[in-house]
N, C-alpha and C. Protein backbone atom coordinates (compact mmCIF):
# COMPACT_ATOMS: atom_id res chain seq x y z
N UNK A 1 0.85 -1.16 0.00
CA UNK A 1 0.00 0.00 0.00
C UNK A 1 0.90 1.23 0.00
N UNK A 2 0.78 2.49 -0.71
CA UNK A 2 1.24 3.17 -0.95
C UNK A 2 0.15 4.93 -0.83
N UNK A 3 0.66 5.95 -0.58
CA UNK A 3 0.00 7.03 -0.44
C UNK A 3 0.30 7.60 -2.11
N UNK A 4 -0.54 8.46 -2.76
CA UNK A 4 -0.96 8.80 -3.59
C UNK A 4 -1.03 10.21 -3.27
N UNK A 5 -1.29 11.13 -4.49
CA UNK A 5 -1.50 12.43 -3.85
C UNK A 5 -2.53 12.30 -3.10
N UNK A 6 -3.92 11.60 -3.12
CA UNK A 6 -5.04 12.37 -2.49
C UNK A 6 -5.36 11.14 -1.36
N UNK A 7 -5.21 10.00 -1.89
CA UNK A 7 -5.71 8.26 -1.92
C UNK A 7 -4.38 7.63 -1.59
N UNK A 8 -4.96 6.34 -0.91
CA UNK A 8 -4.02 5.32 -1.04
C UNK A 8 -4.35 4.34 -1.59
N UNK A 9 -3.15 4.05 -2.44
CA UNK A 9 -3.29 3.16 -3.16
C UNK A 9 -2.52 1.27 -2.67
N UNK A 10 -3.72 0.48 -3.54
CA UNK A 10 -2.93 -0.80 -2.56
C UNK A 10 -2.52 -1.78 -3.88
N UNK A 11 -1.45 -2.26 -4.06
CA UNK A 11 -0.90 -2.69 -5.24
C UNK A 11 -0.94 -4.58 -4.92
N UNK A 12 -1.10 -4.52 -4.04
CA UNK A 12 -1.33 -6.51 -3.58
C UNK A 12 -1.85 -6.93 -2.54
N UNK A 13 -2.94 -7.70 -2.71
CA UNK A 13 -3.42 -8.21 -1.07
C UNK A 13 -4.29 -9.59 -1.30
N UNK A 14 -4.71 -9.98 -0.16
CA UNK A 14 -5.17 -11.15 -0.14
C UNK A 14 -6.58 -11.23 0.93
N UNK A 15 -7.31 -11.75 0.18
CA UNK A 15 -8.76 -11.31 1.30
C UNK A 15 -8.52 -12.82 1.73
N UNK A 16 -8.88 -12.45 3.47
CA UNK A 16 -9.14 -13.34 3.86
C UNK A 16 -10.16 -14.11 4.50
N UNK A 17 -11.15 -13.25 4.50
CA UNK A 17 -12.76 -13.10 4.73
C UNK A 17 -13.50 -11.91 3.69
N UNK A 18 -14.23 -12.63 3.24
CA UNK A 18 -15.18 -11.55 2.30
C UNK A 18 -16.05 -11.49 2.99
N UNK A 19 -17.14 -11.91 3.87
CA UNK A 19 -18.16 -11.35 3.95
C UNK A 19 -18.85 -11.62 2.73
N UNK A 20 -18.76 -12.56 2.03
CA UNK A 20 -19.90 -12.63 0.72
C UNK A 20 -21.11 -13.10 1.14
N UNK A 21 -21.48 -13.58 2.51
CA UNK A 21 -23.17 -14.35 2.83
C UNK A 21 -23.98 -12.86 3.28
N UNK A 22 -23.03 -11.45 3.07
CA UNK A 22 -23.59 -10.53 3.63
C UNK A 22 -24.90 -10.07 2.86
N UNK A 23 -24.50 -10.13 1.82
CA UNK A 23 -24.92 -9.87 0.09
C UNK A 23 -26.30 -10.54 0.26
N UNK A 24 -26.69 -11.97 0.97
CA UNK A 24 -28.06 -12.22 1.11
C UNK A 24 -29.02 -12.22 1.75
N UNK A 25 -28.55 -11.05 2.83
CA UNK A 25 -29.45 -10.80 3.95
C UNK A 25 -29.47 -8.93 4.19
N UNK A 26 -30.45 -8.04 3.83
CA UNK A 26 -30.34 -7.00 3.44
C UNK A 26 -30.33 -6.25 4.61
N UNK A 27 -30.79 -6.99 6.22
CA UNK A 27 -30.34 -6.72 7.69
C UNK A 27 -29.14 -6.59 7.98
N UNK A 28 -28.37 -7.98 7.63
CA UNK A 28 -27.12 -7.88 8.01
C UNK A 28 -26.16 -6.96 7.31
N UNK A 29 -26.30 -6.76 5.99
CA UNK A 29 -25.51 -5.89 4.86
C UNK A 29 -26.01 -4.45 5.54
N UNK A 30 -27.03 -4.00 5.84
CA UNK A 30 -27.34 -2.73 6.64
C UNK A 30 -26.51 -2.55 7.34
N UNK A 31 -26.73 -3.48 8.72
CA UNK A 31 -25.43 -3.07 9.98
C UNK A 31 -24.04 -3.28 9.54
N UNK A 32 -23.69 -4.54 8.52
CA UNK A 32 -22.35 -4.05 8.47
C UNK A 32 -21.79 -2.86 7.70
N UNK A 33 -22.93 -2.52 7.39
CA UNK A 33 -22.64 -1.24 6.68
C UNK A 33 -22.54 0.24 7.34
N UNK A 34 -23.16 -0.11 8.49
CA UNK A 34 -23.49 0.48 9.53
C UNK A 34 -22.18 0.64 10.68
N UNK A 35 -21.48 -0.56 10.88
CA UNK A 35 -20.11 -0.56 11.61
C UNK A 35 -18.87 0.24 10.84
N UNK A 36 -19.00 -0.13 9.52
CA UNK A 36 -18.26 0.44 8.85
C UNK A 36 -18.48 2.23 8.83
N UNK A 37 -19.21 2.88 8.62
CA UNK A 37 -19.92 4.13 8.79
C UNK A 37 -19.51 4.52 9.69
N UNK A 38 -19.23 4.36 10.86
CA UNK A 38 -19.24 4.78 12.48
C UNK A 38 -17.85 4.72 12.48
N UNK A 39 -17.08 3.61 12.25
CA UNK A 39 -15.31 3.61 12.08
C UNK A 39 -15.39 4.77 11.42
N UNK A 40 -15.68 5.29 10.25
CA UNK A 40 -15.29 6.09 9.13
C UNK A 40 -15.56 7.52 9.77
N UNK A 41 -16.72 7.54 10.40
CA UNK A 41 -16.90 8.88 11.48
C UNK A 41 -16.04 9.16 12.40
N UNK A 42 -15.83 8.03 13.51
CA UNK A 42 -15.50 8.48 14.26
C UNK A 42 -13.54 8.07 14.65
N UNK A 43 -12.71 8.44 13.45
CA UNK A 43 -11.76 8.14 13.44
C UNK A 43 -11.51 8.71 12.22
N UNK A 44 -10.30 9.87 12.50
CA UNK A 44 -9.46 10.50 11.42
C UNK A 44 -8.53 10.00 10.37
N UNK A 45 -8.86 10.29 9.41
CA UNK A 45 -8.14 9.99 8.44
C UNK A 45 -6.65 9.70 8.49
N UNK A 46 -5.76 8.66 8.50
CA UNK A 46 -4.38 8.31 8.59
C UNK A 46 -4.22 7.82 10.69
N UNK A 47 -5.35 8.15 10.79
CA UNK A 47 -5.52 7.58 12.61
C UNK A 47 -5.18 6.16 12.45
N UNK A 48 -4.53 5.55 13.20
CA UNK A 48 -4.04 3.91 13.51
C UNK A 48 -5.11 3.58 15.07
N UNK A 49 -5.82 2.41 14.85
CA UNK A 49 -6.40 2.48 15.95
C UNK A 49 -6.55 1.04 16.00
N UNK A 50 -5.81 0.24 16.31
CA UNK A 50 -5.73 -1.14 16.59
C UNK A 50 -7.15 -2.07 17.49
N UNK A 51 -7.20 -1.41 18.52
CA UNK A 51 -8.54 -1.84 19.10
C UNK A 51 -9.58 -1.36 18.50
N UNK A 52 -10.07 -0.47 17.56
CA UNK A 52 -11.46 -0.34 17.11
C UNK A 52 -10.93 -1.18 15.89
N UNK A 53 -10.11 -1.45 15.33
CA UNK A 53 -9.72 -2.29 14.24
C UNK A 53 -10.53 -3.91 14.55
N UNK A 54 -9.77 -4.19 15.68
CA UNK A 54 -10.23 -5.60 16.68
C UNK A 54 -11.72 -5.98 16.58
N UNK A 55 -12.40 -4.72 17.15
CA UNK A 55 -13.66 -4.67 17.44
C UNK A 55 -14.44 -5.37 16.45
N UNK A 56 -13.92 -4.09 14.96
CA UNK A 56 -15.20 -4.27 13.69
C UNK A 56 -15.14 -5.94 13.50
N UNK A 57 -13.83 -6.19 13.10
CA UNK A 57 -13.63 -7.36 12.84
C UNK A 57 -14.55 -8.29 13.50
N UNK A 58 -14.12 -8.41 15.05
CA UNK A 58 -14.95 -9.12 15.43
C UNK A 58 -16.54 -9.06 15.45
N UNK A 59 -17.22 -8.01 15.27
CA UNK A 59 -18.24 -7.40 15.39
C UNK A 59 -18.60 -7.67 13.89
N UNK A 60 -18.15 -7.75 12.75
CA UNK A 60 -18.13 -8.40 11.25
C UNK A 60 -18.58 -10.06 11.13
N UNK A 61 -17.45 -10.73 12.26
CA UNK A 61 -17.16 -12.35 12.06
C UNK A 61 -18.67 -12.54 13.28
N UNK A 62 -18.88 -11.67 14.20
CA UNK A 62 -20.18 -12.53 15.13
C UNK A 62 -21.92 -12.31 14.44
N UNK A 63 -21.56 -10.64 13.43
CA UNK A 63 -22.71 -10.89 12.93
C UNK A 63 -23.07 -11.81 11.67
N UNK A 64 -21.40 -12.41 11.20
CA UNK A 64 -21.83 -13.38 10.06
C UNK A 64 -22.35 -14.17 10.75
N UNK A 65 -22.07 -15.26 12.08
CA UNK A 65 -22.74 -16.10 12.38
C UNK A 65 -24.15 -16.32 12.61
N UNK A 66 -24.92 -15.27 12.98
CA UNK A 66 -26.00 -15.60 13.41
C UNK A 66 -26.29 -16.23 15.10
N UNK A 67 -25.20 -15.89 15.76
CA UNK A 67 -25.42 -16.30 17.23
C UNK A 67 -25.77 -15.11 18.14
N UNK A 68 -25.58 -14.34 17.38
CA UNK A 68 -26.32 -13.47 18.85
C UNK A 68 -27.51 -12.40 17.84
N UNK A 69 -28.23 -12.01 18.77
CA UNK A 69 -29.01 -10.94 18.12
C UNK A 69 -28.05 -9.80 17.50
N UNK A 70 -28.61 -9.04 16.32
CA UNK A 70 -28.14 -7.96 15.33
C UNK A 70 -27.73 -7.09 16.32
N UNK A 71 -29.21 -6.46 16.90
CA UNK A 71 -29.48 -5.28 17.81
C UNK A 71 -28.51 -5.12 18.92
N UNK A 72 -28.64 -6.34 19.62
CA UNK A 72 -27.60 -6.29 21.07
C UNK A 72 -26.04 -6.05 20.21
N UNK A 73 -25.80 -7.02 19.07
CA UNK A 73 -24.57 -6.81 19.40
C UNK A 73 -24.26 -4.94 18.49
N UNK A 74 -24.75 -4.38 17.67
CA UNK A 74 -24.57 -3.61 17.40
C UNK A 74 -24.67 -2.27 18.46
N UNK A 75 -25.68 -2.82 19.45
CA UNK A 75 -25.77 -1.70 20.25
C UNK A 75 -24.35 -1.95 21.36
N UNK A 76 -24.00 -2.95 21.64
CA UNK A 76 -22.33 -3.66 22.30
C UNK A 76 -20.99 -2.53 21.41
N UNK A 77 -21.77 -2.66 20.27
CA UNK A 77 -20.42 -2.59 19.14
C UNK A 77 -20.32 -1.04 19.47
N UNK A 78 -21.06 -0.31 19.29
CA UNK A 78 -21.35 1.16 19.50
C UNK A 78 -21.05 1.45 21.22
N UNK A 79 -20.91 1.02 21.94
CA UNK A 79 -21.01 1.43 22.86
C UNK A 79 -19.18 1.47 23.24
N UNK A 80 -18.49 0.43 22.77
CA UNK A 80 -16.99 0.29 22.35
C UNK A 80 -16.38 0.83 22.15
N UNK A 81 -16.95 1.87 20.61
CA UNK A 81 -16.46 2.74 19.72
C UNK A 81 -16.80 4.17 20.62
N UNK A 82 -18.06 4.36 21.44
CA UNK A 82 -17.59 5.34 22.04
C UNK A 82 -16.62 5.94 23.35
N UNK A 83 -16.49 4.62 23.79
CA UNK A 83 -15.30 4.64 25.18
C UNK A 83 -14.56 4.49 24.19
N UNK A 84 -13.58 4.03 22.83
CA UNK A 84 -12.38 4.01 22.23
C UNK A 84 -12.11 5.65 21.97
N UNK A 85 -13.39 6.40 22.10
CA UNK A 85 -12.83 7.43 21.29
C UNK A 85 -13.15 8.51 22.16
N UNK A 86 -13.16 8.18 23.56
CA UNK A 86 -13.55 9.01 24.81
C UNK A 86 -14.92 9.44 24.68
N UNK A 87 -15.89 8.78 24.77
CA UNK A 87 -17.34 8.81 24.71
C UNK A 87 -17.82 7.97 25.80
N UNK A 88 -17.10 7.51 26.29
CA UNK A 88 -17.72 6.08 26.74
C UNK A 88 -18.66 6.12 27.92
N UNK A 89 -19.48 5.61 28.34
CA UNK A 89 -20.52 5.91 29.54
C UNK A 89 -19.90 5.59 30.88
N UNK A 90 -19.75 6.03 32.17
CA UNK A 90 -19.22 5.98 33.17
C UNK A 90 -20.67 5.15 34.18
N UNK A 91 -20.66 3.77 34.26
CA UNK A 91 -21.75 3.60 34.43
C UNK A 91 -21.57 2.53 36.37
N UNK A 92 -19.82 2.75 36.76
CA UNK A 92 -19.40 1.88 37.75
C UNK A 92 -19.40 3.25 38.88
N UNK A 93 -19.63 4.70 38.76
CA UNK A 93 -19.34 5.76 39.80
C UNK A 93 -20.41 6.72 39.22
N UNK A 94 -21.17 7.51 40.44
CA UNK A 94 -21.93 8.65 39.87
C UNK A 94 -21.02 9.44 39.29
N UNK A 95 -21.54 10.05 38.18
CA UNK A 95 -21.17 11.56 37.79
C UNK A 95 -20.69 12.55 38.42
N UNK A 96 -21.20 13.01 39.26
CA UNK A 96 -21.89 14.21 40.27
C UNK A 96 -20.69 13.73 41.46
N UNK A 97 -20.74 12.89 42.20
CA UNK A 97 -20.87 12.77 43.53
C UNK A 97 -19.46 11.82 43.30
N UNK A 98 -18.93 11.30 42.34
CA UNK A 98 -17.80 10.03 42.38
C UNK A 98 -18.06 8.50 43.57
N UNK A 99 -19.45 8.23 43.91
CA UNK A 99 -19.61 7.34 44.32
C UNK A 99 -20.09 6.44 43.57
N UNK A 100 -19.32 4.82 44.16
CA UNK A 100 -19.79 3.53 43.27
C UNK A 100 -21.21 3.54 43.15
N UNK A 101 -21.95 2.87 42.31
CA UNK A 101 -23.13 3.01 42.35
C UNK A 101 -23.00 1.47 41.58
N UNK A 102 -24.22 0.53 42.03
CA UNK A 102 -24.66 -0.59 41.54
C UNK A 102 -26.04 -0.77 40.17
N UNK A 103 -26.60 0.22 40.74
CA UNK A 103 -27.42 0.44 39.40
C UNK A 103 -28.13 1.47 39.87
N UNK A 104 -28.80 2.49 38.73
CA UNK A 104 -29.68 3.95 38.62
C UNK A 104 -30.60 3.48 37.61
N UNK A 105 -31.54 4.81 37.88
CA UNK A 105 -32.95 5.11 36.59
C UNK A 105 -32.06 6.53 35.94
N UNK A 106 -30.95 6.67 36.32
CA UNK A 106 -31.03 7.90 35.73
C UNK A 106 -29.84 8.22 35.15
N UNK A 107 -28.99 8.36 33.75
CA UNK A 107 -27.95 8.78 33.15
C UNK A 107 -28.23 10.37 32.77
N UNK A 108 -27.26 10.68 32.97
CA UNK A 108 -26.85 12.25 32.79
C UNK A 108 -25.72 11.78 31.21
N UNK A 109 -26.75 12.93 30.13
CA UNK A 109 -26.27 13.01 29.26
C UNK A 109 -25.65 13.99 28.70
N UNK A 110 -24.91 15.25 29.76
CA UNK A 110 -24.18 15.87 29.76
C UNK A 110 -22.34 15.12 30.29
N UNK A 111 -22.55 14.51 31.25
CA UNK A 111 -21.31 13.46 31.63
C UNK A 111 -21.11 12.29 31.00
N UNK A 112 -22.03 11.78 30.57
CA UNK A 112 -22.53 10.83 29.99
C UNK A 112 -22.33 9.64 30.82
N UNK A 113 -23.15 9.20 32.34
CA UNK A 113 -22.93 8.20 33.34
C UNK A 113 -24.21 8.49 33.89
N UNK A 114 -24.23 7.51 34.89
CA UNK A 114 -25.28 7.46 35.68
C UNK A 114 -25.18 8.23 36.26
N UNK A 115 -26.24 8.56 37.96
CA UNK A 115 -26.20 9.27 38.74
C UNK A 115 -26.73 8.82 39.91
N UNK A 116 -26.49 8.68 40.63
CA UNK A 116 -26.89 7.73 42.02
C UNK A 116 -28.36 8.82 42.74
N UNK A 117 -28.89 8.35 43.63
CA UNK A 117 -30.02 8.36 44.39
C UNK A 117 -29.80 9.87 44.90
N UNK A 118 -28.45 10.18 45.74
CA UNK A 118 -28.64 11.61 46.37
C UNK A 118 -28.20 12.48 45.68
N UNK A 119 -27.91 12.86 44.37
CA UNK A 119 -27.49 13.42 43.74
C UNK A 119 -28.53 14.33 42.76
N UNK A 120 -28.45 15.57 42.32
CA UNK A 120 -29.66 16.23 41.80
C UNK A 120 -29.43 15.26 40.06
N UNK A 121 -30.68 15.70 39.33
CA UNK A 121 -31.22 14.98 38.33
C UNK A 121 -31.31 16.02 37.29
N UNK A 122 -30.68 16.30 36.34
CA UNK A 122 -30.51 17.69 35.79
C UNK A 122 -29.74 17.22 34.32
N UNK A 123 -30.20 17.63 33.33
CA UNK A 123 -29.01 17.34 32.04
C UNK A 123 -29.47 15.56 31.50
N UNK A 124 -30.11 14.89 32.05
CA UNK A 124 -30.48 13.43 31.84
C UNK A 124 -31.84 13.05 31.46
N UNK A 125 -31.45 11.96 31.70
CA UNK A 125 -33.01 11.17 31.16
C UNK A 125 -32.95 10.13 32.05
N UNK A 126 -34.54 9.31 32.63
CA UNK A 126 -34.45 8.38 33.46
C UNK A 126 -34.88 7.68 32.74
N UNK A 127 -34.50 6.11 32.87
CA UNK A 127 -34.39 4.91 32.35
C UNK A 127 -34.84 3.62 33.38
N UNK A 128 -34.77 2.51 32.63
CA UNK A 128 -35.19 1.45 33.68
C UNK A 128 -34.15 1.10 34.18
N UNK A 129 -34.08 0.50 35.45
CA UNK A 129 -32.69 -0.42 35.92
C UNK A 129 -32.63 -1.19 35.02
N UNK A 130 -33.33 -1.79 34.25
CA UNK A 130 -32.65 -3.13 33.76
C UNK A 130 -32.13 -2.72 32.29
N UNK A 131 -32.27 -1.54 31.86
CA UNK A 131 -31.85 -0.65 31.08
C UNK A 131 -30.11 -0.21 31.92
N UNK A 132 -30.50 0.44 32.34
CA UNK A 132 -28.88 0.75 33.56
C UNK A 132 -28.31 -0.89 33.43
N UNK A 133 -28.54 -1.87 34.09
CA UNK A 133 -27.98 -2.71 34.18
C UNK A 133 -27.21 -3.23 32.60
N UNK A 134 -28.28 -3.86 31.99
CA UNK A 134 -27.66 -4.04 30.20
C UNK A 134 -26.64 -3.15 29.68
N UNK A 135 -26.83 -1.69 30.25
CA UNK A 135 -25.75 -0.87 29.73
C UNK A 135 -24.51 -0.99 30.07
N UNK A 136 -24.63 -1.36 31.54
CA UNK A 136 -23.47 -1.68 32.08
C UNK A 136 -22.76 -3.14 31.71
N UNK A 137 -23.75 -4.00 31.47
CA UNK A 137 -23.11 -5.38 31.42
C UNK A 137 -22.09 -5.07 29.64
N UNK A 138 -22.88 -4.48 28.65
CA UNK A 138 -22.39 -4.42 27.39
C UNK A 138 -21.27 -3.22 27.32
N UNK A 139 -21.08 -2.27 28.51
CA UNK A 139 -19.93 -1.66 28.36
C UNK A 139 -18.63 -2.10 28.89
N UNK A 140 -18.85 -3.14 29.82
CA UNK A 140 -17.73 -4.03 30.23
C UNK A 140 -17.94 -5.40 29.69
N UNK A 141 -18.14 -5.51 28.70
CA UNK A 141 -17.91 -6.93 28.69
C UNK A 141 -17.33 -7.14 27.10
N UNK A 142 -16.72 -8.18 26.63
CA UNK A 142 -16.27 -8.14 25.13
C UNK A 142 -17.27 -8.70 24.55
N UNK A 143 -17.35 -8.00 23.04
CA UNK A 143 -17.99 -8.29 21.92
C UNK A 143 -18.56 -9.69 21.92
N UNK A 144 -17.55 -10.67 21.96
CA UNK A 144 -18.01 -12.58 22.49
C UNK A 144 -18.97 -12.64 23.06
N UNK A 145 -18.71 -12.62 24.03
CA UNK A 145 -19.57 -12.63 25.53
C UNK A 145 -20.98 -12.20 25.25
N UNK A 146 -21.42 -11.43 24.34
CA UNK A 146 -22.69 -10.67 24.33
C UNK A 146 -23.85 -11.39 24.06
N UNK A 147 -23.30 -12.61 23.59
CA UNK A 147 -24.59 -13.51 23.47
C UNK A 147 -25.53 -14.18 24.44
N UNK A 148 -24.81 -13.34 25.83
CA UNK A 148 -25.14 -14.27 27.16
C UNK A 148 -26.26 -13.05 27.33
N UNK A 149 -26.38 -11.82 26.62
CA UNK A 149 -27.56 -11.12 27.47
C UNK A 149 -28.77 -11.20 26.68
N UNK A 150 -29.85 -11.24 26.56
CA UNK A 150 -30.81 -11.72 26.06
C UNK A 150 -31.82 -10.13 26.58
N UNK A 151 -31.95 -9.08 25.73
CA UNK A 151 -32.81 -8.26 26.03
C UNK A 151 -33.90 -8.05 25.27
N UNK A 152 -34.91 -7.30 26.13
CA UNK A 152 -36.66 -7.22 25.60
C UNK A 152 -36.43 -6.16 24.66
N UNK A 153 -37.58 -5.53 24.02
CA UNK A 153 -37.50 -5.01 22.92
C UNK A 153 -37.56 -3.74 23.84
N UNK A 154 -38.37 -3.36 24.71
CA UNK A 154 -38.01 -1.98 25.34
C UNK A 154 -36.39 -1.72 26.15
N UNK A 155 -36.01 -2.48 26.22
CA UNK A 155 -34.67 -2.55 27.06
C UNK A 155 -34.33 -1.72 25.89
N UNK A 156 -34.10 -2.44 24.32
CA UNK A 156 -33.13 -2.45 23.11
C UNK A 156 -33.34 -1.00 22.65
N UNK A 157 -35.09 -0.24 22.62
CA UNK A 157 -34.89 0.74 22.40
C UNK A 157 -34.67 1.75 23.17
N UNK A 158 -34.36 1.62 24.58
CA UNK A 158 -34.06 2.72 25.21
C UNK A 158 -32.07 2.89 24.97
N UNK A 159 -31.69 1.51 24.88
CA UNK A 159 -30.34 1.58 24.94
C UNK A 159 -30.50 2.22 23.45
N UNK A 160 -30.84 1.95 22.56
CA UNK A 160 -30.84 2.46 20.72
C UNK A 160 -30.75 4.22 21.37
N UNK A 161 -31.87 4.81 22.10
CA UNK A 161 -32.28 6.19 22.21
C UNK A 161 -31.16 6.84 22.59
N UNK A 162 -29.94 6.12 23.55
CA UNK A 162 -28.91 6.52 24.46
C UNK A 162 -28.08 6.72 23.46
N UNK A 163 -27.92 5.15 22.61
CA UNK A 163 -26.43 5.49 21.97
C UNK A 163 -26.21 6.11 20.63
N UNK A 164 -27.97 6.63 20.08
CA UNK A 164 -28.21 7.20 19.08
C UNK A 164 -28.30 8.66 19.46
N UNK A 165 -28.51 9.41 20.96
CA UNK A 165 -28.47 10.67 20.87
C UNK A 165 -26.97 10.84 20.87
N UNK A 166 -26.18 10.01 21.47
CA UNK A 166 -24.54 10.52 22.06
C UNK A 166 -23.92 10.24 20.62
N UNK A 167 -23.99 9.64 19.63
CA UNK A 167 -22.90 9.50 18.85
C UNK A 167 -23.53 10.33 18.02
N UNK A 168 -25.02 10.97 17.86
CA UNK A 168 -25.31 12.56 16.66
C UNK A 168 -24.99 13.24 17.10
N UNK A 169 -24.51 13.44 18.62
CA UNK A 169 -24.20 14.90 19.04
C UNK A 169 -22.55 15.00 19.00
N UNK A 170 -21.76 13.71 19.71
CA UNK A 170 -20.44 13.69 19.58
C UNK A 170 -19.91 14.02 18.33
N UNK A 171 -19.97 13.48 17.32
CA UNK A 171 -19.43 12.88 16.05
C UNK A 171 -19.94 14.22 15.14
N UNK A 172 -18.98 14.35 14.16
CA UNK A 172 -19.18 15.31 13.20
C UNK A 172 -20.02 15.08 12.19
N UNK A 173 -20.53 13.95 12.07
CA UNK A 173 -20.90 13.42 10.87
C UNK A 173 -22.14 12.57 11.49
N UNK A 174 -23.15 12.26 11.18
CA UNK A 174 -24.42 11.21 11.68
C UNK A 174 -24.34 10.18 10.97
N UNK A 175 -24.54 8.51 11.26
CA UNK A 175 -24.75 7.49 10.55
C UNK A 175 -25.80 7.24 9.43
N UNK A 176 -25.86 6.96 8.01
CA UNK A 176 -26.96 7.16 7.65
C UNK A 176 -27.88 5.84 7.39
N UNK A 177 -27.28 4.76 7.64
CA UNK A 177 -26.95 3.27 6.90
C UNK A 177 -28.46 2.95 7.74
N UNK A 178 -28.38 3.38 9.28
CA UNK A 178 -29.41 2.47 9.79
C UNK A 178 -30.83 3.81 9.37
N UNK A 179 -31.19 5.18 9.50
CA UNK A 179 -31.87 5.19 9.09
C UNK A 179 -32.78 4.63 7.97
N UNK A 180 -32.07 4.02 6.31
CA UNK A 180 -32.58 3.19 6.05
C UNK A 180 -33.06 1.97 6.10
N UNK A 181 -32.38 1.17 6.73
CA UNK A 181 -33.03 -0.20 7.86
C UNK A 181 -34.20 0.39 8.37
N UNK A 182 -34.27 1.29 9.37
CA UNK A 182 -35.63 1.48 10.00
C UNK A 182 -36.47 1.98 8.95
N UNK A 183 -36.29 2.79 8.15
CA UNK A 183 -37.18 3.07 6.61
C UNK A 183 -37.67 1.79 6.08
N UNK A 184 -36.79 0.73 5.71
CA UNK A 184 -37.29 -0.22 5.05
C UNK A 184 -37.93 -1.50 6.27
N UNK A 185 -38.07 -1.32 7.16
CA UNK A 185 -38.58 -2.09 8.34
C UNK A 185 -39.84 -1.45 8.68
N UNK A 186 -40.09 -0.23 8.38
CA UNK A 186 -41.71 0.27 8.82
C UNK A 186 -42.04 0.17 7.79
């Protein structure tokens, strides 16, 4: 691979996964189209970033399988990419107060973390614990592993609401890949 005036150019390579079963499922070709999008946002041009490198990959090879749900793991995958790129949700200490906290109804989306019980409620949105909890289990845990959480459809869209306001407001650029998924799903 070589730099070019504008482009780089790559003069030999060898695929070693295509991703060609992507091509027959117009869900899965969405989100991976969708992982790809979000790398491309949220990482500068000539940036080396070895662990979000890790991630897609893996986050590529678990949605070829078909073992875990789309949703969880994309909402896992996103949640990765925003602690890689200092976004990440602080969901083991309040915000406010720097005390451990085991689980809240309430993330502050100015800090972007929870907020424990004695602490004022200001800048956030309240949520379910078991919303708090899922968030927490998929921000510590690896990409693998994600097949062990099994969430309801309201869990999925409150976590969707979280990690869809923080990465339009962070990021210079908005994803456009899944608005069409939800276009072609209603």
């Amino acid at each position: 691979m070589f730099k070019g005036k504008n482009l780089y150019s790559l003069s030999e390579g060898k695929i070693r996964k295509s991703f060609q079963s992507f091509l027959d499922n117009l869900e899965k070709l969405t989100y991976a189209s969708y992982i790809c999008e979000l790398i491309d946002i949220c990482i500068e041009d000539n940036e080396k970033n070895s662990y979000l490198y890790k991630e897609c990959i893996t986050c590529l090879y678990l949605l070829n399988t078909d073992a875990i749900d789309y949703e969880t793991l994309i909402r896992a995958f996103e949640l990765k990419i925003l602690k890689a790129t200092g976004y990440g949700l602080n969901l083991d200490n309040c915000v406010s107060c720097k005390e451990k906290i085991q689980n809240s109804n309430y993330l502050d989306l100015a800090y972007f973390g929870g907020v424990c019980e004695k602490c004022r409620r200001e800048r956030g949105i309240y949520i379910d614990k078991a919303t708090f909890a899922s968030l927490k289990f998929l921000n510590n845990t690896t990409l693998d592993k994600v097949y062990k959480l099994h969430l309801s459809d309201d869990t999925k869209s409150e976590i969707y609401k979280i990690t869809h306001y923080i990465i339009s407001s962070v990021y210079s650029r908005k994803p456009k890949s899944l608005e069409m998924l939800n276009f072609i799903k209603e």
